[in-house]
C-alpha atoms as a PDB file:
ATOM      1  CA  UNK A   1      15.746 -13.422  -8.376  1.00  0.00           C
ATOM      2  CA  UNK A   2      16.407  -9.766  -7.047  1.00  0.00           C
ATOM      3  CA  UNK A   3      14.845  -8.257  -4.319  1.00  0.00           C
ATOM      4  CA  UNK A   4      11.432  -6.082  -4.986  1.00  0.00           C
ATOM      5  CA  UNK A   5      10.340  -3.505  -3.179  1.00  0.00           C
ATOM      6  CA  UNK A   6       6.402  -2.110  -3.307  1.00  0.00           C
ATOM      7  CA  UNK A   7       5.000   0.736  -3.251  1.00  0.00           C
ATOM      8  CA  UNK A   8       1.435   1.452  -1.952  1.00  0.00           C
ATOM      9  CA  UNK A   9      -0.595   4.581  -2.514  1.00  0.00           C
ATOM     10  CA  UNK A  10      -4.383   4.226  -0.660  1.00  0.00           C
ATOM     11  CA  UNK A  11      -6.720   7.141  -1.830  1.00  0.00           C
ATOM     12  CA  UNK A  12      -9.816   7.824  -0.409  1.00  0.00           C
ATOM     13  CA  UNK A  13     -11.509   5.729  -3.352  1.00  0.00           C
ATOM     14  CA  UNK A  14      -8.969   3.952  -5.384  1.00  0.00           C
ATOM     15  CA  UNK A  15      -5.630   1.995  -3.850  1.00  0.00           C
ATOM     16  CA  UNK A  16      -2.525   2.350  -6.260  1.00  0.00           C
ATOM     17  CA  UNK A  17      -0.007  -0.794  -5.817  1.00  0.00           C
ATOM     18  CA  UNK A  18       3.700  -1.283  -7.823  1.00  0.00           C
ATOM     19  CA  UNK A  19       6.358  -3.488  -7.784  1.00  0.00           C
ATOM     20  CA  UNK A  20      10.018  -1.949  -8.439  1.00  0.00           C
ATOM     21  CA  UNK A  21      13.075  -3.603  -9.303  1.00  0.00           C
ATOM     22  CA  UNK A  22      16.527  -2.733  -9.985  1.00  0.00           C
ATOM     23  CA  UNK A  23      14.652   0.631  -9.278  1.00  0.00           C
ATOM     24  CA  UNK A  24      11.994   0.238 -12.028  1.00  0.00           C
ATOM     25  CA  UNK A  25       8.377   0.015 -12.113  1.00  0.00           C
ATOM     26  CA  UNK A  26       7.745  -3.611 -13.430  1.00  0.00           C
ATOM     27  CA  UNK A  27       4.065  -3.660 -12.869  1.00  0.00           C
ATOM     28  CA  UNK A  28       1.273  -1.379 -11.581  1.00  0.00           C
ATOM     29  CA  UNK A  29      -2.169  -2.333 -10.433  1.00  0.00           C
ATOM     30  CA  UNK A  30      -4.623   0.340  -9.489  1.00  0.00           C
ATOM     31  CA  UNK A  31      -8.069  -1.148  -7.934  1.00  0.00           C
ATOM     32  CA  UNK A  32     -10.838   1.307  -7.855  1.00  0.00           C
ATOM     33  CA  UNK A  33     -14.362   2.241  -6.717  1.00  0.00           C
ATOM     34  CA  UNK A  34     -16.161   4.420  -8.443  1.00  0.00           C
ATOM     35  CA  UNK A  35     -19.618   4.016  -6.741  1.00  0.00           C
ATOM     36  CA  UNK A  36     -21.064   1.644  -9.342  1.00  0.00           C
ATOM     37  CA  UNK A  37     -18.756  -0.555  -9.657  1.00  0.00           C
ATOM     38  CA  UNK A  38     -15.128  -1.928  -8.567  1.00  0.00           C
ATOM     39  CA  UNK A  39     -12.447  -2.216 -10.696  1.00  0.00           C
ATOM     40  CA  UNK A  40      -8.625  -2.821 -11.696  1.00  0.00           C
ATOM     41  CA  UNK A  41      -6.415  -1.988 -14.423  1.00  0.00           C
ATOM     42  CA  UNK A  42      -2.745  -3.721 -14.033  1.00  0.00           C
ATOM     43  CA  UNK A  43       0.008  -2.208 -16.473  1.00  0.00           C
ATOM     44  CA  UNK A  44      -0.523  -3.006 -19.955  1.00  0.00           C
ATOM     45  CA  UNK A  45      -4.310  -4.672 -19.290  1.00  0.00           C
ATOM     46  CA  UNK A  46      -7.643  -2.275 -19.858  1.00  0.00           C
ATOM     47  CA  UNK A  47      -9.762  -2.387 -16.350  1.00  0.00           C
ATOM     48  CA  UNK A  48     -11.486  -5.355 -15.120  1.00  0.00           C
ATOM     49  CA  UNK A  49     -14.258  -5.400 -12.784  1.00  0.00           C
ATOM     50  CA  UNK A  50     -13.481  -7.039  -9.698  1.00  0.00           C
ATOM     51  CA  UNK A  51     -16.088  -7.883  -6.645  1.00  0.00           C
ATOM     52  CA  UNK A  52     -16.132  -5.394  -3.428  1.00  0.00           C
ATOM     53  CA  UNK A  53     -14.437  -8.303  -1.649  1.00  0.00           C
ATOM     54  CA  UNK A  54     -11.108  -8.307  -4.188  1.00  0.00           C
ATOM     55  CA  UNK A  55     -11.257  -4.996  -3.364  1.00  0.00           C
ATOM     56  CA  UNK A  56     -10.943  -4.746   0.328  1.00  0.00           C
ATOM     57  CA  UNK A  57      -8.925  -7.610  -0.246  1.00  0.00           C
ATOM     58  CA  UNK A  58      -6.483  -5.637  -3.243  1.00  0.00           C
ATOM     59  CA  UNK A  59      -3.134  -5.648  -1.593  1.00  0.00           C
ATOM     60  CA  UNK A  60      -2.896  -9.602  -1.494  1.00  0.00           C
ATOM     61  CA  UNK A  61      -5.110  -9.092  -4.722  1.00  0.00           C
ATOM     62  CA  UNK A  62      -2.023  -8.123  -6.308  1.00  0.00           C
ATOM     63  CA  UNK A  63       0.677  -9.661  -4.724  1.00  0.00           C
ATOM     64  CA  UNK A  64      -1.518 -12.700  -6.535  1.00  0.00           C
ATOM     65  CA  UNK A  65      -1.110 -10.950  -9.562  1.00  0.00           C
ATOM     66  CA  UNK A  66       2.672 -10.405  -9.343  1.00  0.00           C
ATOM     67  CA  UNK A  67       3.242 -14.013  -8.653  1.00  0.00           C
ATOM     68  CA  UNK A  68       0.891 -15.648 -11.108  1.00  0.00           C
ATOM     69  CA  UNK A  69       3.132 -12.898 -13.987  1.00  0.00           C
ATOM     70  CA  UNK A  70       5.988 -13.883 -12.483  1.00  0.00           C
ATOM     71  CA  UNK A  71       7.328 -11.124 -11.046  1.00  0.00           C
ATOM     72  CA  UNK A  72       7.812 -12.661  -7.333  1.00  0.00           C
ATOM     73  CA  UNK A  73       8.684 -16.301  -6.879  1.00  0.00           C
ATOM     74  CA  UNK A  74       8.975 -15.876  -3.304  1.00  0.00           C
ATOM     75  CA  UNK A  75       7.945 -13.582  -0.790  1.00  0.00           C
ATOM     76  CA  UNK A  76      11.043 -13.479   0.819  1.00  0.00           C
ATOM     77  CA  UNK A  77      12.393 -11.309  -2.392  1.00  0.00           C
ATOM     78  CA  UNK A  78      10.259  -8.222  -1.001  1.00  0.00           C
ATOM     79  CA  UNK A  79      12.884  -5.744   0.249  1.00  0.00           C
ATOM     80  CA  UNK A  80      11.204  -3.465   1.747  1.00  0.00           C
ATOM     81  CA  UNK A  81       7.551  -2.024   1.187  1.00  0.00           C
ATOM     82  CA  UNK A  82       6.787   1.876   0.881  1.00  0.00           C
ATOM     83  CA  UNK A  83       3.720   3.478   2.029  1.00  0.00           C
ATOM     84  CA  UNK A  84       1.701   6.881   1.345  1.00  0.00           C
ATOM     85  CA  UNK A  85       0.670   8.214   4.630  1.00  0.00           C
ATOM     86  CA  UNK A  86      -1.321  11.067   5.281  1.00  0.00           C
ATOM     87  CA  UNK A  87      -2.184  11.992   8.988  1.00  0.00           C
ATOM     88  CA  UNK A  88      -2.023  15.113  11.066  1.00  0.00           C
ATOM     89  CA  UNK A  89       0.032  16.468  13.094  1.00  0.00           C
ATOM     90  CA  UNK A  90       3.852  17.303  13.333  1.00  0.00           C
ATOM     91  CA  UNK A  91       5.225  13.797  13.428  1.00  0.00           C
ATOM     92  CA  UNK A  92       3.732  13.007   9.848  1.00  0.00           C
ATOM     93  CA  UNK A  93       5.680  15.516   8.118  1.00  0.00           C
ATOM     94  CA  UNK A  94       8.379  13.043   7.894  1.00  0.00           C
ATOM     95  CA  UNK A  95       9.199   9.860   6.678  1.00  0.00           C
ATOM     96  CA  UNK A  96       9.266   6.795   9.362  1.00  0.00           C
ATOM     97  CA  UNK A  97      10.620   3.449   9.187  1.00  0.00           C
ATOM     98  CA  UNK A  98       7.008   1.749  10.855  1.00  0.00           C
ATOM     99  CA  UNK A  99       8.027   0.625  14.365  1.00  0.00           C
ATOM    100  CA  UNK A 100       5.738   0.780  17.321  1.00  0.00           C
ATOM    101  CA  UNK A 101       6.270   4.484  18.216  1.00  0.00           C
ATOM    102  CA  UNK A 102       4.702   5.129  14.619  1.00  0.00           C
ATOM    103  CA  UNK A 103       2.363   3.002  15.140  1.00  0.00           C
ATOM    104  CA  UNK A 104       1.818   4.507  18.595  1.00  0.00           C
ATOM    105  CA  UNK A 105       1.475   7.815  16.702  1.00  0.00           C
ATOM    106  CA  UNK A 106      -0.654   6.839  13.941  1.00  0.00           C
ATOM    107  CA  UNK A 107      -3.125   5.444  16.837  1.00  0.00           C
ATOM    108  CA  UNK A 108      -3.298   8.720  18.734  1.00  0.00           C
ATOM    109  CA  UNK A 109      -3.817  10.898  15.593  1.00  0.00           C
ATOM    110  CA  UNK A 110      -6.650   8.693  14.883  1.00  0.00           C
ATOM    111  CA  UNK A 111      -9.465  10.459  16.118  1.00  0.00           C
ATOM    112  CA  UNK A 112      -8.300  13.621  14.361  1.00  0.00           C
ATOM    113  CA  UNK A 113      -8.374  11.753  10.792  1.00  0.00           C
ATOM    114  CA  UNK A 114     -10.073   8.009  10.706  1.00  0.00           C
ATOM    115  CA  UNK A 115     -10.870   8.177   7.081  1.00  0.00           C
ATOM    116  CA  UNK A 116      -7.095   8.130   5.985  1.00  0.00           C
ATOM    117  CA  UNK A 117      -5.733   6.634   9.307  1.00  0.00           C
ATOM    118  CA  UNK A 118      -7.768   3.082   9.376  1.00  0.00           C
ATOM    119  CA  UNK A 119      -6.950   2.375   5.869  1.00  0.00           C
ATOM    120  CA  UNK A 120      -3.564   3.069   6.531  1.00  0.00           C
ATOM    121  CA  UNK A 121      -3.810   0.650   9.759  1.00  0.00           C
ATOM    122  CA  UNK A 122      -5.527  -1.945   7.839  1.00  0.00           C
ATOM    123  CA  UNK A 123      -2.923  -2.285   5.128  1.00  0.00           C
ATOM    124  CA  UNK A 124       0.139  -2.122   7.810  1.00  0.00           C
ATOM    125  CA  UNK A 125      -1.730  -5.244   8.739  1.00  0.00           C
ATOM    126  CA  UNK A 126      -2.019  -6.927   5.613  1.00  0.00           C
ATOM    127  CA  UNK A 127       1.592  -6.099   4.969  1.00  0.00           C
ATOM    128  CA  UNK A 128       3.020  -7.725   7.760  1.00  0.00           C
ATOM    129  CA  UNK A 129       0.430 -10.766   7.573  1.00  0.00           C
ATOM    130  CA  UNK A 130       1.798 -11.760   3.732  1.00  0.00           C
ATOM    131  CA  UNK A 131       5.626 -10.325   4.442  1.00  0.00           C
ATOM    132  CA  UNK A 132       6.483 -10.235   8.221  1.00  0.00           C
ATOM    133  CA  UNK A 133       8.694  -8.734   9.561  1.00  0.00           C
ATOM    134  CA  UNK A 134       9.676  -6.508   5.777  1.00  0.00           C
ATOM    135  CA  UNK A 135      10.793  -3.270   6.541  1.00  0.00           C
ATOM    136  CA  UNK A 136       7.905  -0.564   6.078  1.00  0.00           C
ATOM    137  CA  UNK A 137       8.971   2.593   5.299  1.00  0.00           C
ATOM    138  CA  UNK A 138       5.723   5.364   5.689  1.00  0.00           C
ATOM    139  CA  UNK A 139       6.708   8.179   3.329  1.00  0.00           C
ATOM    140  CA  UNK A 140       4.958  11.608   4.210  1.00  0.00           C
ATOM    141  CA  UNK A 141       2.588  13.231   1.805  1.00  0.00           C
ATOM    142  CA  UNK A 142       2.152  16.295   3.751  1.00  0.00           C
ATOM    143  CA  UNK A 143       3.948  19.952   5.015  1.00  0.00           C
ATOM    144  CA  UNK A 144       3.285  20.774   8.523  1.00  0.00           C
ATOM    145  CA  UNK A 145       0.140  23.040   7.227  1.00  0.00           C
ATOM    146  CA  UNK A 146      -1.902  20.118   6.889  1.00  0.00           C
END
């Protein structure tokens, strides 16, 4: 099997997730909350509620997903894993491979921004904890104005 690479898009209320191979999207899942309830629609599926827990829990959620499909027979066919980040300051204009100065970075610019920065934390976490030591690559959504 070829190697995958994922993408990962947290929001404020929703958290986007897709697998890409051969540089194609093969499957999307996007797990949302929209006060009332929680919910995920995967590519080609109408939403499904799922319980708060699945969705705190949505990143290995869907790497679930991919595998029951699948998609991924093995983890060890991630590539590499992309990630959304929004943060202040200078240093998150760009795109970073995640090392410990990034995540040095993202730790001092928490106090300026904790609602985008602990999510972002949290799933750097559950990243490593299913892939190990897959590269991360944090992609910038943001011009120095921010």
């Amino acid at each position: 099997m070829e190697k995958s690479v994922i993408v990962i898009n947290l929001g404020s209320s929703s958290k986007k997730y897709s697998l890409y191979q051969k540089g194609e999207v093969i499957v999307d899942a996007h797990f949302e909350n929209d006060k009332e309830k929680f919910l995920v629609t995967y590519t080609g599926d109408g939403p499904l509620e799922i319980s708060s827990d699945t969705f705190k829990g949505s990143f290995f959620a869907f790497c679930d997903a991919i595998k029951k499909r699948g998609y991924l027979r093995s983890d060890s066919h991630i590539h590499a894993v992309g990630m959304r980040i929004v943060a202040p300051g200078e240093y998150f204009t760009e795109d970073h491979v995640v090392d410990n100065a990034f995540l040095e970075n993202l730790e001092n610019a928490k106090h300026e921004d904790k609602a985008h920065i602990e999510p972002i934390q949290r799933e750097i976490t559950l990243v490593r904890e299913a892939f190990g030591a897959v590269r991360i690559v944090a992609i910038s959504d943001r011009t120095p104005a921010y």
